[in-house]
C-alpha atoms as a PDB file:
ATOM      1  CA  UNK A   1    -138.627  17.824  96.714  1.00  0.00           C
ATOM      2  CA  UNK A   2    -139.596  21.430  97.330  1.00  0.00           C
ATOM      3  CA  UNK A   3    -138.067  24.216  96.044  1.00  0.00           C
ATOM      4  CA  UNK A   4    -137.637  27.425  98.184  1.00  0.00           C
ATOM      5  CA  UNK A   5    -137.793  31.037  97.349  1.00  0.00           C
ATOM      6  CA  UNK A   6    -133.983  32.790  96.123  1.00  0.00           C
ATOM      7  CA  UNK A   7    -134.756  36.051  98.509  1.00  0.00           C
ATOM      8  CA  UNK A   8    -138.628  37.225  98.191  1.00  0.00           C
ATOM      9  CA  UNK A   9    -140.412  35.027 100.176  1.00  0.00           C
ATOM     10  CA  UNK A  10    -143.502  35.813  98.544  1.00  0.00           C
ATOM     11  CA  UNK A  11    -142.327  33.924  95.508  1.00  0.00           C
ATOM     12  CA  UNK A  12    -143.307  30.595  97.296  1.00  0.00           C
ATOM     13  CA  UNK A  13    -146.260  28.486  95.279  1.00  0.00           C
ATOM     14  CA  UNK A  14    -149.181  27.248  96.839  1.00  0.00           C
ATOM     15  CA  UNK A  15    -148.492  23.669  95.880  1.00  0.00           C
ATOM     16  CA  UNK A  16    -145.078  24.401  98.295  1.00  0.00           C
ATOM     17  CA  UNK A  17    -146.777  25.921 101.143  1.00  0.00           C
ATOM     18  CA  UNK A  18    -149.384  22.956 100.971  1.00  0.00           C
ATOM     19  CA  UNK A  19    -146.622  20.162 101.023  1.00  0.00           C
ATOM     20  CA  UNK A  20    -144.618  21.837 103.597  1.00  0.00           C
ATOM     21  CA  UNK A  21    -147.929  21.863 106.032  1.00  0.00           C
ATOM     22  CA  UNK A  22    -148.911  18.530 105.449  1.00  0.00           C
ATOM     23  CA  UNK A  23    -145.508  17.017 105.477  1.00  0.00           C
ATOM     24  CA  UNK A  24    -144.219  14.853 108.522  1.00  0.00           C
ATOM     25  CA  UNK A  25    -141.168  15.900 108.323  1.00  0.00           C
ATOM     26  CA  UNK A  26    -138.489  18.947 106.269  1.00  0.00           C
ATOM     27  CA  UNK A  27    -135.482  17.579 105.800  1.00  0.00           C
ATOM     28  CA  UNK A  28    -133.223  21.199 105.521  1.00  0.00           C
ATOM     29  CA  UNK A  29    -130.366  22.075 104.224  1.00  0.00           C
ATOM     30  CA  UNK A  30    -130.331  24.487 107.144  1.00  0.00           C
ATOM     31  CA  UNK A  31    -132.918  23.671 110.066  1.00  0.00           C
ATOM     32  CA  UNK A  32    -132.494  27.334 111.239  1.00  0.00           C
ATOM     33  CA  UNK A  33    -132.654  29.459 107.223  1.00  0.00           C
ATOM     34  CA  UNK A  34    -135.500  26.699 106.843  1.00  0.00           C
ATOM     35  CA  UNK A  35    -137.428  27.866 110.431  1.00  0.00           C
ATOM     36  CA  UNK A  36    -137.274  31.316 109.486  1.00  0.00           C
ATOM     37  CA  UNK A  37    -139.078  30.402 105.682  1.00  0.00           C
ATOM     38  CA  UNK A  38    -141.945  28.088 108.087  1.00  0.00           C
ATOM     39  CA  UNK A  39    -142.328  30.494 110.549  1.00  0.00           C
ATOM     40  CA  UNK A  40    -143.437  33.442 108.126  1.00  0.00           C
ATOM     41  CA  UNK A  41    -146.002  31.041 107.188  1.00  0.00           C
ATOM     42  CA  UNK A  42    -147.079  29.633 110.026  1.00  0.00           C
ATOM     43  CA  UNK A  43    -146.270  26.079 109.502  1.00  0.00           C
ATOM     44  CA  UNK A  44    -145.248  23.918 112.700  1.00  0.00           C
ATOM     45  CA  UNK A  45    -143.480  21.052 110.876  1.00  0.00           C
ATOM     46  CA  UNK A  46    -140.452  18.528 112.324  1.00  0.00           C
ATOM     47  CA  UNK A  47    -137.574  20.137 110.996  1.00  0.00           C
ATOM     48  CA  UNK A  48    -134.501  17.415 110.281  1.00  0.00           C
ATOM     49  CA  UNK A  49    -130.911  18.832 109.269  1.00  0.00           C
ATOM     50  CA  UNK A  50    -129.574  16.820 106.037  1.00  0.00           C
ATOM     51  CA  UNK A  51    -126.404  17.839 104.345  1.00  0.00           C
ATOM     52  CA  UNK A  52    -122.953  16.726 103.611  1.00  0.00           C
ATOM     53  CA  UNK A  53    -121.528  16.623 106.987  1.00  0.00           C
ATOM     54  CA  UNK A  54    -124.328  14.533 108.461  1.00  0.00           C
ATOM     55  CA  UNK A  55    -125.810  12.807 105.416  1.00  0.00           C
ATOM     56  CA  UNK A  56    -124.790   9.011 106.756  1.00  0.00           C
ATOM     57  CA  UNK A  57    -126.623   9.464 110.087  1.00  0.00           C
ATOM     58  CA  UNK A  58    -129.773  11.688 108.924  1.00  0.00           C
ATOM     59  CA  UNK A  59    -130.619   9.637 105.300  1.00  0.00           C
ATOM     60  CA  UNK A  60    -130.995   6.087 107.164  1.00  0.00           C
ATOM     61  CA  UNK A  61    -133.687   7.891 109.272  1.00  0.00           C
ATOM     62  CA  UNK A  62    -135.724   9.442 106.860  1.00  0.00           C
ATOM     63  CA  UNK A  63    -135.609   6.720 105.074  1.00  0.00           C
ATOM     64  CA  UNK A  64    -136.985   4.807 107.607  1.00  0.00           C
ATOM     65  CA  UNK A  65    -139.764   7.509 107.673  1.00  0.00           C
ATOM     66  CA  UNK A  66    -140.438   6.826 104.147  1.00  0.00           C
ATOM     67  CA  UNK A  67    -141.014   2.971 104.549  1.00  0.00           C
ATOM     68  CA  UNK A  68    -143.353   3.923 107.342  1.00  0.00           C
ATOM     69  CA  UNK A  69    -145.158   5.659 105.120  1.00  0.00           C
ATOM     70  CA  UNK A  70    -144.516   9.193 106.497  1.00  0.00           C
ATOM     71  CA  UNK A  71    -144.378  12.058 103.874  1.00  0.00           C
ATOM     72  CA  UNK A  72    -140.527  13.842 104.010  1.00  0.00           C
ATOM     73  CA  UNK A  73    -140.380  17.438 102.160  1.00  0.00           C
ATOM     74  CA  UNK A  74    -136.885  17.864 101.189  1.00  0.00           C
ATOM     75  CA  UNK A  75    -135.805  21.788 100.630  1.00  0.00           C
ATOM     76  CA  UNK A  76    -132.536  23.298 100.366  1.00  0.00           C
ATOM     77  CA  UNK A  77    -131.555  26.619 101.793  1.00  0.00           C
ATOM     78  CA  UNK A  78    -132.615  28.747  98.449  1.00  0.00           C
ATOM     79  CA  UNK A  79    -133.917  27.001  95.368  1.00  0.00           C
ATOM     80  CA  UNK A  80    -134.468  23.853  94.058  1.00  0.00           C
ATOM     81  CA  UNK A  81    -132.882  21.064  96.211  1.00  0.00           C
ATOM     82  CA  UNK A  82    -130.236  19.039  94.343  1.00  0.00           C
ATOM     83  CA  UNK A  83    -129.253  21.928  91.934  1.00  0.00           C
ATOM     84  CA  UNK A  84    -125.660  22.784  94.208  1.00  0.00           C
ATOM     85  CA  UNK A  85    -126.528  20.588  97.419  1.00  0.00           C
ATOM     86  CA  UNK A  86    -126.354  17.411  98.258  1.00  0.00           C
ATOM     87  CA  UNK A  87    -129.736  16.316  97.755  1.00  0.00           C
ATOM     88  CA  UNK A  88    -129.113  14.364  94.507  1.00  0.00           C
ATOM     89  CA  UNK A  89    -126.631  11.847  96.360  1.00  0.00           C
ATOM     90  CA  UNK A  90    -129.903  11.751  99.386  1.00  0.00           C
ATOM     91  CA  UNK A  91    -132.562  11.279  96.372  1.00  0.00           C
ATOM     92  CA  UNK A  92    -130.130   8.366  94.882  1.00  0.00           C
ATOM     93  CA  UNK A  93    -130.383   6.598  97.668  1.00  0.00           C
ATOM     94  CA  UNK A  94    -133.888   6.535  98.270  1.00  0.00           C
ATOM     95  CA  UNK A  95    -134.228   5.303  94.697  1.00  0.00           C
ATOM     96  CA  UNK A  96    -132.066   2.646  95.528  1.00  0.00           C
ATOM     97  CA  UNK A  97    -134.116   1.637  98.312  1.00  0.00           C
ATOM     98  CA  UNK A  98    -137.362   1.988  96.648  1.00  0.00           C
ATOM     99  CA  UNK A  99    -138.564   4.554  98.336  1.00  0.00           C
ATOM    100  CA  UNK A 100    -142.011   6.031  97.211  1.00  0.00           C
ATOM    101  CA  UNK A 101    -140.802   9.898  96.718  1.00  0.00           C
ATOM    102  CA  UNK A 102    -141.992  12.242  94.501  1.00  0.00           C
ATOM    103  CA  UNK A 103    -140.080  12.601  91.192  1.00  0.00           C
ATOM    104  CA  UNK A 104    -141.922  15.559  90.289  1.00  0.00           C
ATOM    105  CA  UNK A 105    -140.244  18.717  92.315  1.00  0.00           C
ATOM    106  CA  UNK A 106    -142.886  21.291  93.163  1.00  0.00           C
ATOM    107  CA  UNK A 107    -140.971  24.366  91.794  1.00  0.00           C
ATOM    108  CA  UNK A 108    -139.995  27.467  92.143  1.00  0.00           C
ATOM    109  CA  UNK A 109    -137.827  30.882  90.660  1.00  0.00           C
ATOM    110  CA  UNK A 110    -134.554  29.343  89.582  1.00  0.00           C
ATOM    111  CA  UNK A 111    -131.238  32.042  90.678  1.00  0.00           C
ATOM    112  CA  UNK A 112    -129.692  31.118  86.975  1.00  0.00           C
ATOM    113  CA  UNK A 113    -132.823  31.621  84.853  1.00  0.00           C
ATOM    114  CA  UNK A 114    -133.804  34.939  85.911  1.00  0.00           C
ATOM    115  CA  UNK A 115    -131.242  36.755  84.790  1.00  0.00           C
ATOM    116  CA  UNK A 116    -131.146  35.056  81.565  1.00  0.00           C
ATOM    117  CA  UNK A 117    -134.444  36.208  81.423  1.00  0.00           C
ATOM    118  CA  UNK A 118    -133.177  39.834  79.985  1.00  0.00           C
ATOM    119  CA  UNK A 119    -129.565  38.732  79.089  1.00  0.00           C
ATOM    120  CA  UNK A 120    -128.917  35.158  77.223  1.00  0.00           C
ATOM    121  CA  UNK A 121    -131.054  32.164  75.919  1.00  0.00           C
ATOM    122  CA  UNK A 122    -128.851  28.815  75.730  1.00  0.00           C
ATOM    123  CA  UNK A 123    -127.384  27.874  78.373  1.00  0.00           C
ATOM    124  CA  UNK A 124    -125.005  25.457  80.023  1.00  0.00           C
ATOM    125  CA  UNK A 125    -125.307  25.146  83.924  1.00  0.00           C
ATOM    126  CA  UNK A 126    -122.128  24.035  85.014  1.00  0.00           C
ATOM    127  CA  UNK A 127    -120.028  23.198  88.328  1.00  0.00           C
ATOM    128  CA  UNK A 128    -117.375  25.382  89.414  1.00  0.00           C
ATOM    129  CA  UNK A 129    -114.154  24.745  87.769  1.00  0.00           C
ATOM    130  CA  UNK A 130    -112.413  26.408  90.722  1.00  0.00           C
ATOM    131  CA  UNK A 131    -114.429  23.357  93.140  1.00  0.00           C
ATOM    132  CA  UNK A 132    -113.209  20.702  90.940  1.00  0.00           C
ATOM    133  CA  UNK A 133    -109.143  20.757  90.897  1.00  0.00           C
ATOM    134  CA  UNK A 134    -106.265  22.409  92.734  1.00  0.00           C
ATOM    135  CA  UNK A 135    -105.223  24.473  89.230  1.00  0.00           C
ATOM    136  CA  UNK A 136    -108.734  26.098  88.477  1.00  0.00           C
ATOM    137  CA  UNK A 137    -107.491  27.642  84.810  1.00  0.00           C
ATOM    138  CA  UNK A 138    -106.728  24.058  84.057  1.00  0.00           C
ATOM    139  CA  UNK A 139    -110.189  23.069  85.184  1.00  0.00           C
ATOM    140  CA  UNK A 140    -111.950  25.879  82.897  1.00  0.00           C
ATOM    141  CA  UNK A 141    -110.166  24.478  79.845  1.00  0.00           C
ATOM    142  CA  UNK A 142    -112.986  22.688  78.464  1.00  0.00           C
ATOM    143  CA  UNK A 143    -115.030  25.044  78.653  1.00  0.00           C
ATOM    144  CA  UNK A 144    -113.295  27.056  76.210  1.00  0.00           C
ATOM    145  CA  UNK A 145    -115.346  25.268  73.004  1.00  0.00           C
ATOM    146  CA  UNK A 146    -118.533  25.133  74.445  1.00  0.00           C
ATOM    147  CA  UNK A 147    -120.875  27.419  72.261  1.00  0.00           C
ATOM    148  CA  UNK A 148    -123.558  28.062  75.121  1.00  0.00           C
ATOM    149  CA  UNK A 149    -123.750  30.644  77.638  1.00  0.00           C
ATOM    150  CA  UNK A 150    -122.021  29.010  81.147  1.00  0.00           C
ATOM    151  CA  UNK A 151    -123.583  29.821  83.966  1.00  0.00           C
ATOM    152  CA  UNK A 152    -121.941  29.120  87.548  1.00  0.00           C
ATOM    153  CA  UNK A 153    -123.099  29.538  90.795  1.00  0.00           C
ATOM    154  CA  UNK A 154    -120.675  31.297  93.031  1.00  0.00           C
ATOM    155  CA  UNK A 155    -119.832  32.838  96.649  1.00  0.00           C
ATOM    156  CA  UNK A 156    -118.465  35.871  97.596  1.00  0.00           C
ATOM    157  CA  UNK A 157    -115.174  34.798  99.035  1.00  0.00           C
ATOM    158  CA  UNK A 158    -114.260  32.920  95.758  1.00  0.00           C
ATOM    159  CA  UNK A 159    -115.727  35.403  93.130  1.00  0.00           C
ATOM    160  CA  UNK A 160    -112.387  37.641  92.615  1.00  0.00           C
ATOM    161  CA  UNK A 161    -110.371  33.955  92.242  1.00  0.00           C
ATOM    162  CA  UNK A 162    -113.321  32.685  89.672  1.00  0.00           C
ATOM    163  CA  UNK A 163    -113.415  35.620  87.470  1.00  0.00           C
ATOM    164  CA  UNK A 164    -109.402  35.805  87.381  1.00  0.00           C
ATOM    165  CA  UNK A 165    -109.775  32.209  86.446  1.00  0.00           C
ATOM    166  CA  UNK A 166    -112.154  32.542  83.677  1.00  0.00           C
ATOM    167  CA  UNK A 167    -110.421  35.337  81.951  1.00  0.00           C
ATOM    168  CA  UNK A 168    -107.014  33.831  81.734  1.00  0.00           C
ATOM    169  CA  UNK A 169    -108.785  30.605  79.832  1.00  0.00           C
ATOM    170  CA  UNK A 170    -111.463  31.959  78.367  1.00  0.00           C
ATOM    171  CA  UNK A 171    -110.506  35.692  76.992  1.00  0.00           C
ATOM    172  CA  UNK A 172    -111.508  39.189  77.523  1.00  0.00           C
ATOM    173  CA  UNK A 173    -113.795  39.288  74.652  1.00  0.00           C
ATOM    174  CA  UNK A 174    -116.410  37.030  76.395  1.00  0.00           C
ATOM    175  CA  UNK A 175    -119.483  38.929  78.259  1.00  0.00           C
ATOM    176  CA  UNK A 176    -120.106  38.000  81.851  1.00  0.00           C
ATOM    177  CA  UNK A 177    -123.143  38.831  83.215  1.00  0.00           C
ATOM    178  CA  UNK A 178    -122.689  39.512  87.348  1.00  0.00           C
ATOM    179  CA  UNK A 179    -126.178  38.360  89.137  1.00  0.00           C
ATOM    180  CA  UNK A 180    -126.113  39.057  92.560  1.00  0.00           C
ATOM    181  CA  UNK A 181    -127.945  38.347  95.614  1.00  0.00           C
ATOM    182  CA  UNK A 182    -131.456  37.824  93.256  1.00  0.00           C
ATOM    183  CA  UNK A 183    -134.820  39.454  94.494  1.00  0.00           C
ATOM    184  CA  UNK A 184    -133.112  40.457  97.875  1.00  0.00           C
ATOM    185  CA  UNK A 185    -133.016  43.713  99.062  1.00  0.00           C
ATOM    186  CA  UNK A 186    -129.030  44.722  97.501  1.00  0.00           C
ATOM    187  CA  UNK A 187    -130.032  43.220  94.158  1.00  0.00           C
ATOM    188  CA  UNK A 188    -127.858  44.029  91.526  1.00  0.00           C
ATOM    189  CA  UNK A 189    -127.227  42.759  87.923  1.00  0.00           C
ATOM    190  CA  UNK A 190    -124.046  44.304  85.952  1.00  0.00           C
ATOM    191  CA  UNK A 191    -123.076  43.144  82.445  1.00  0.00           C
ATOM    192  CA  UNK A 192    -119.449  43.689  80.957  1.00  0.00           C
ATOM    193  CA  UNK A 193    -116.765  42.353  78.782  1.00  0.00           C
ATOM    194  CA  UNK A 194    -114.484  39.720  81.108  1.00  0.00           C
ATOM    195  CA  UNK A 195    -111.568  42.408  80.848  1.00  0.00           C
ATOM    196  CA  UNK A 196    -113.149  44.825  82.137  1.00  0.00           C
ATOM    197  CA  UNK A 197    -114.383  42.242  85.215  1.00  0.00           C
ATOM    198  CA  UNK A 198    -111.872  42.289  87.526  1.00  0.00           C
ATOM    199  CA  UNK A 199    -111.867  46.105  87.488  1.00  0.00           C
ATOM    200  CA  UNK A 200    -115.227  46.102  88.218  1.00  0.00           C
ATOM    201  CA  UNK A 201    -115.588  43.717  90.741  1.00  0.00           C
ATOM    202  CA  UNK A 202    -112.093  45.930  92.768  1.00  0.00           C
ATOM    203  CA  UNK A 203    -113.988  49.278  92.156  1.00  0.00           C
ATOM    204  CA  UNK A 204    -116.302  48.668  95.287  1.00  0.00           C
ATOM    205  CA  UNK A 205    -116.032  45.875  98.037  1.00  0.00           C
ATOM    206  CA  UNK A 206    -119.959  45.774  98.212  1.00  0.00           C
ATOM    207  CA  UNK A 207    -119.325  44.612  94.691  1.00  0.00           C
ATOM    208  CA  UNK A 208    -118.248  40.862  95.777  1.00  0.00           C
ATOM    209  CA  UNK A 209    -120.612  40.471  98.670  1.00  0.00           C
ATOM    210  CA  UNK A 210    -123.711  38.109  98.336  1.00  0.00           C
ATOM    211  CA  UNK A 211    -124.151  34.760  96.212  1.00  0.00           C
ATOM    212  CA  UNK A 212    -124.063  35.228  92.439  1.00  0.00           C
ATOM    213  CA  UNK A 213    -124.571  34.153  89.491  1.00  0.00           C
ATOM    214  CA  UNK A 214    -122.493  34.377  86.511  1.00  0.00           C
ATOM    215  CA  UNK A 215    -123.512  34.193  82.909  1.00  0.00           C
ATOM    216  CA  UNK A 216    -120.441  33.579  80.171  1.00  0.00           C
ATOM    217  CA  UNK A 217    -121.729  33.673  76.734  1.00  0.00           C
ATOM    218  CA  UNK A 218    -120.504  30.867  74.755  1.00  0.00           C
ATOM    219  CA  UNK A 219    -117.556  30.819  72.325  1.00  0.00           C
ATOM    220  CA  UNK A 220    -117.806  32.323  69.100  1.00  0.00           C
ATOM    221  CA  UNK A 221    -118.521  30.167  65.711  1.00  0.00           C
ATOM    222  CA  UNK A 222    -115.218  28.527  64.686  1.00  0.00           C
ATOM    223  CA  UNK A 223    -114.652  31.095  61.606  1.00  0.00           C
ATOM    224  CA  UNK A 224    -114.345  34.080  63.911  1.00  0.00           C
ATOM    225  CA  UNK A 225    -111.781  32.334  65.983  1.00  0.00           C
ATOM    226  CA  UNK A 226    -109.541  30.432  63.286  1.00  0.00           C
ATOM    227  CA  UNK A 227    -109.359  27.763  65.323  1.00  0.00           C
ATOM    228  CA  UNK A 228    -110.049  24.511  63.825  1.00  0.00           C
ATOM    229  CA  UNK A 229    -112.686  21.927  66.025  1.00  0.00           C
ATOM    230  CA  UNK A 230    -109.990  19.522  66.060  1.00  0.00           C
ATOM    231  CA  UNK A 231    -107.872  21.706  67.632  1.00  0.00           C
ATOM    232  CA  UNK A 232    -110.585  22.863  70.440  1.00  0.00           C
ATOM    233  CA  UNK A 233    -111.041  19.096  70.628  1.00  0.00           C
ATOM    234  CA  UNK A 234    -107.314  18.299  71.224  1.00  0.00           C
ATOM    235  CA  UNK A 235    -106.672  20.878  73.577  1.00  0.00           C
ATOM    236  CA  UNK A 236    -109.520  19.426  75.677  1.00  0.00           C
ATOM    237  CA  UNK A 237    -107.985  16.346  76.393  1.00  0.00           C
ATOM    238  CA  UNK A 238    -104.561  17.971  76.552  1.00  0.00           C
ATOM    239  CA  UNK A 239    -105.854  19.839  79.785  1.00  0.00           C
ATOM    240  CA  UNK A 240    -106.774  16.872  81.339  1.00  0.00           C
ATOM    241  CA  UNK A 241    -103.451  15.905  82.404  1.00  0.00           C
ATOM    242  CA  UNK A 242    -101.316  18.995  81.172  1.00  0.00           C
ATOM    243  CA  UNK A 243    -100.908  22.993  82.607  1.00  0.00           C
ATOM    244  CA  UNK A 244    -102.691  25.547  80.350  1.00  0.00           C
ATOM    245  CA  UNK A 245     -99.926  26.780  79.244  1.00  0.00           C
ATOM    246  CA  UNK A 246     -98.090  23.424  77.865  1.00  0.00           C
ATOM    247  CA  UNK A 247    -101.162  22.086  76.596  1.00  0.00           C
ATOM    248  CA  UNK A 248    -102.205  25.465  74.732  1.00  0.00           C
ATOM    249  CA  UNK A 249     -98.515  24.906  72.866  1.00  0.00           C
ATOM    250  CA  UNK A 250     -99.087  21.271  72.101  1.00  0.00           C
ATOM    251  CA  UNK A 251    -102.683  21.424  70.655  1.00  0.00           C
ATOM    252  CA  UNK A 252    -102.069  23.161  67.180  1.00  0.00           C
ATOM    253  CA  UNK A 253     -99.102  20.840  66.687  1.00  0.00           C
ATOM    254  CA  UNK A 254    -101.048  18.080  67.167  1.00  0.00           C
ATOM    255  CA  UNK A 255    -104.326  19.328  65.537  1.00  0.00           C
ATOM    256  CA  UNK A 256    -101.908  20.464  62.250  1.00  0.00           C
ATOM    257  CA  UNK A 257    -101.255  24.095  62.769  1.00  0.00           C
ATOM    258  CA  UNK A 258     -98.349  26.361  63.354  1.00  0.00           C
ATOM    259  CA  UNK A 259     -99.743  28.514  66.461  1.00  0.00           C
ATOM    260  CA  UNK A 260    -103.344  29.500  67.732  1.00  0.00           C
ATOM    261  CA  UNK A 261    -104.746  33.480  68.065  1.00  0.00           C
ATOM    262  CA  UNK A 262    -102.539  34.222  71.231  1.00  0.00           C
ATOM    263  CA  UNK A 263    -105.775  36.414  72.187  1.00  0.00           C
ATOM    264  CA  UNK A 264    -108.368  33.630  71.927  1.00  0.00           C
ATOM    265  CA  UNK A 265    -105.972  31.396  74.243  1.00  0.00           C
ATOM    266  CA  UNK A 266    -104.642  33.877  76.462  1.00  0.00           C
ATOM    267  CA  UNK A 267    -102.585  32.408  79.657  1.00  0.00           C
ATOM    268  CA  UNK A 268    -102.147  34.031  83.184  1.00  0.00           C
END
């Protein structure tokens, strides 16, 4: 498993360029984002396309390569392979086939740690709530408690939909960090409170082009909030089968209080 630069190609390692040339084959993400990232090396490798749409006619093969005894690079488009692609499900299945493939990634920059480089420490990586359920608020609900900065990997045409999302379940008071397109040439990292997001993000289109990352910081200690952990707790497993809104109403009741801070729970 190699992972790729996030823009710059000059932050490939050594130990990468040194698999990739002695590999038999790269299995891609993207056989043509992956020939452009070969070719400014000059490495002639067998490029293979593996990803969701053709990941139960490409694995059988290279595993078949592996038996043989062949070495396989896997690489995603950007980054380390299995972070948001489908690599884990690939890598799975070579374990279950007992496959002899390197467990030890040869790494690279990570698109989430750099900014929190200069902005947060703790973190949470986390999935997209919007990727995981038709009512995206509802999937951001448990997220609420969490103490650790979230980070999410997002694209452009979902950003203005994300952000909406994670201020109606999550507050205004929260700081998002906006990371986007990291060490490429329009760069940009912006830091505000998640009411003043959307504004931003409107104020120019350029503003929502590129992938990003976004950095939440985590929810404040229980005494600032007055809201009890058996509350946070209830209202977790409320959302799981409840809107936001009916399961916000039901969760003090249930956890022994009158109401929660309409600010700390605010609904779209």
């Amino acid at each position: 498993m190699v992972a790729t630069p996030i823009g710059n190609l000059r932050d490939i390692t050594l130990r990468a360029l040194e698999i990739l040339k002695s590999a038999h084959i790269v299995a891609a993400e993207d056989t043509r984002n992956t020939s452009h990232l070969l070719g400014h090396f000059g490495i002639s490798a067998k490029l293979m396309a593996l990803h969701e749409h053709n990941e139960q006619v490409a694995a059988p093969k290279i595993i078949a390569a592996l038996q043989s005894g062949k070495t396989v690079a896997l690489v995603s488009d950007a980054g380390t392979p299995a972070v948001s692609d489908r690599a884990r499900s690939w890598c799975g299945r070579c374990a279950r086939r007992a496959c002899p493939w390197c467990r030890c990634p040869a790494p690279a920059p990570s698109s989430a740690r750099f900014p929190l480089r200069v902005w947060m420490r703790r973190i949470s990586f986390l999935r997209l709530p919007a990727c995981q359920t038709s009512k995206p608020a509802q999937g951001a609900g448990p997220l609420l408690p969490l103490p650790y900065t979230l980070a999410f990997y997002e694209a452009p045409h979902r950003i203005v939909e994300t952000v909406a999302d994670l201020l109606a379940v999550l507050g205004g008071e929260r700081e998002i960090v906006f990371a986007r397109e990291l060490t490429k040439v329009f760069e940009s990292i912006h830091g505000c409170k998640l009411a003043d997001a959307p504004a931003w993000l409107a104020g120019d289109p350029n503003r929502q082009r590129g992938e990003f990352v976004l950095l939440v910081s985590g929810a404040p200690p229980v005494e600032e909030t007055g809201i009890s952990v058996e509350a946070q707790r209830v209202l977790t497993l409320l959302l799981a089968d409840l809107p936001l809104k009916q399961a916000v109403q039901l969760a003090p009741r249930s956890a022994g209080r009158r109401k929660m801070p309409y600010m700390t729970w605010r609904c779209s």
